[in-house]
Protein backbone atom coordinates (compact mmCIF):
# COMPACT_ATOMS: atom_id res chain seq x y z
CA UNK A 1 0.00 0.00 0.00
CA UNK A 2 0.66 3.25 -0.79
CA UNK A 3 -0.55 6.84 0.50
CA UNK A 4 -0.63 9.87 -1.67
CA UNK A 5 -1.18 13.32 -0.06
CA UNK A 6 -1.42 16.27 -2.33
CA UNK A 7 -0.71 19.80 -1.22
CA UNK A 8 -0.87 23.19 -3.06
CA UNK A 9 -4.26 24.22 -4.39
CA UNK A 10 -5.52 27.47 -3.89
CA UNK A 11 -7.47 30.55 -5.01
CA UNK A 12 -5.80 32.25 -7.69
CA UNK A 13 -6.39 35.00 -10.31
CA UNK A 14 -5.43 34.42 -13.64
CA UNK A 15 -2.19 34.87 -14.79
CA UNK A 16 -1.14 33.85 -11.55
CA UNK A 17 1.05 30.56 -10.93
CA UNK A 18 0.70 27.47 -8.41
CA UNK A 19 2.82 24.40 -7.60
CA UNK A 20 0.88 21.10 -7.00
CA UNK A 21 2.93 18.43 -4.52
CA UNK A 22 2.05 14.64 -4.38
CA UNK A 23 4.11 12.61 -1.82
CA UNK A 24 4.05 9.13 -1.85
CA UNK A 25 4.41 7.07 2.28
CA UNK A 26 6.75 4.86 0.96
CA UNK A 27 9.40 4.68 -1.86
CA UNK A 28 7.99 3.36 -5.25
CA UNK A 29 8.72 0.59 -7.30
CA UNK A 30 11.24 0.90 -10.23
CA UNK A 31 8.47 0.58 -12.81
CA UNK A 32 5.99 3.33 -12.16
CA UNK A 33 3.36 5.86 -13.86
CA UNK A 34 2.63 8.94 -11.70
CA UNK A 35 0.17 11.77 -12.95
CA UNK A 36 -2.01 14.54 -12.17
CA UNK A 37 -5.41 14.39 -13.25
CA UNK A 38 -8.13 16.73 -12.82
CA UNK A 39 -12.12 17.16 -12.30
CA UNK A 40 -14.08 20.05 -12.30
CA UNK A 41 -17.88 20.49 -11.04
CA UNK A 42 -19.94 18.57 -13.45
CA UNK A 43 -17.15 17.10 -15.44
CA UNK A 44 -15.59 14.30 -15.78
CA UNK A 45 -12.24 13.78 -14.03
CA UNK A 46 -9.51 13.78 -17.24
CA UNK A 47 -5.69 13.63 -16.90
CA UNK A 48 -3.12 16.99 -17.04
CA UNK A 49 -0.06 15.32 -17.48
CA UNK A 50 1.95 11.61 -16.46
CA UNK A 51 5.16 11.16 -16.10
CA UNK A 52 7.11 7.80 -16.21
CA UNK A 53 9.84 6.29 -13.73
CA UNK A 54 12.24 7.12 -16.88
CA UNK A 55 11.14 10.74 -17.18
CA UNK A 56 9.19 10.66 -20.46
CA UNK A 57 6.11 13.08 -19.61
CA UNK A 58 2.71 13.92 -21.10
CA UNK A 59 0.84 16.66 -21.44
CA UNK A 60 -3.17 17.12 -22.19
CA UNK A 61 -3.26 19.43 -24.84
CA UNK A 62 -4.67 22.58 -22.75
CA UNK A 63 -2.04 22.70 -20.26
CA UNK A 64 0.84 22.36 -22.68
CA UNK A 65 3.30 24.95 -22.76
CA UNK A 66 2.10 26.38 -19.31
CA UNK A 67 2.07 23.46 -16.73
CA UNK A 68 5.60 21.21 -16.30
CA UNK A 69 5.28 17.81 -14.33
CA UNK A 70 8.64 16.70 -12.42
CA UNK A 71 9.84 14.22 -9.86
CA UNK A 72 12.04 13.87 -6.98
CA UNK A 73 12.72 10.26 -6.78
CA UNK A 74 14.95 10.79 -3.85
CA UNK A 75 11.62 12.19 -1.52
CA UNK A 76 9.10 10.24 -3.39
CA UNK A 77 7.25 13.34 -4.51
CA UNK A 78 5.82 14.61 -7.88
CA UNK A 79 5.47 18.32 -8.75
CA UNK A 80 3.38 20.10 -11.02
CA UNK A 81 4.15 23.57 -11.92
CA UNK A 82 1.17 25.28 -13.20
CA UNK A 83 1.67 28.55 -14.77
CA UNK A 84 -0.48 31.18 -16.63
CA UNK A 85 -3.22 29.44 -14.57
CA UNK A 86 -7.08 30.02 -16.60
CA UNK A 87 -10.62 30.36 -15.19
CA UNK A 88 -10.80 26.55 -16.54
CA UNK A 89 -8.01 25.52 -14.96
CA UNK A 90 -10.69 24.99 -12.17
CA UNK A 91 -10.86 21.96 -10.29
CA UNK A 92 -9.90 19.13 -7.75
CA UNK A 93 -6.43 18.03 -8.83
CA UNK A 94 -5.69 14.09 -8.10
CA UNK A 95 -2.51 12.54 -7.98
CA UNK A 96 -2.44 9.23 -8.98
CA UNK A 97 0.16 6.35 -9.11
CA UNK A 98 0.17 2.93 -11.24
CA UNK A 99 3.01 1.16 -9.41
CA UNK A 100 4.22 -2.50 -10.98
CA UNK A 101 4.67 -4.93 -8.17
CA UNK A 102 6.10 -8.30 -9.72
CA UNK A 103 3.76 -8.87 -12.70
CA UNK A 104 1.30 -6.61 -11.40
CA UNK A 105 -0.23 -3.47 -11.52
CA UNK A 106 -1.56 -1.26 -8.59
CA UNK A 107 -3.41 2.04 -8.87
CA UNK A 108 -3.67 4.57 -6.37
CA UNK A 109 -5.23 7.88 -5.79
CA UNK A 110 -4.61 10.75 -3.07
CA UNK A 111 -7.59 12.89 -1.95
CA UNK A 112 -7.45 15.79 -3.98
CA UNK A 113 -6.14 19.45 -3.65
CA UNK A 114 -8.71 22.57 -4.72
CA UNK A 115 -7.32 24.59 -7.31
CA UNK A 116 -9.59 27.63 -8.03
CA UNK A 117 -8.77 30.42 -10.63
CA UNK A 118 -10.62 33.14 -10.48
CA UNK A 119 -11.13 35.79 -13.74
């Protein structure tokens, strides 16, 4: 098992930045899948960015060029930078982690953090 506890949301004007943290209880497995995903109030929830235990990261089209997704293998923790934050940038922000344990894969999810961008 694995916790993950996000921290960073906020109320924010536009234009403005934020950085998202997700820290993991324990270290993770060599073969891992972290992300960020997001869902607003009558939406469904739909992913921001992943990022692999290699490095290799993805981006959703609307954040691109204005949100960067890192990790700190050493303190278990993934960041997200969010910059030139929108009104839609609106919502709960999940971290999530698919870990590989042997020949299997777990899936995880923190709580959420409240990121709310106001025009």
């Amino acid at each position: 098992q694995v916790q993950l506890v996000e921290s960073g949301g906020d109320l924010v004007q536009a234009g403005e930045s934020l950085r998202l943290s997700c820290a993991a209880s324990r270290r993770i497995n060599n073969i891992n899948v972290m992300g960020w995903y997001r869902q607003a109030p009558g939406k469904q929830r739909e992913p921001v960015a992943t990022i692999s235990s290699s490095g290799s990261t993805n981006y959703a089209d609307s954040v691109k060029g204005r949100f960067t997704l890192s990790r700190d293998n050493a303190k278990n923790t993934m960041y997200l930078q969010m910059n030139r934050l929108k009104p839609e940038d609106t919502a709960v922000y999940y971290c999530k982690l698919r870990e590989m344990v042997g020949s299997s894969w777990y899936t995880y999810w923190g709580q959420g953090t409240q990121v709310t961008v106001s025009s």
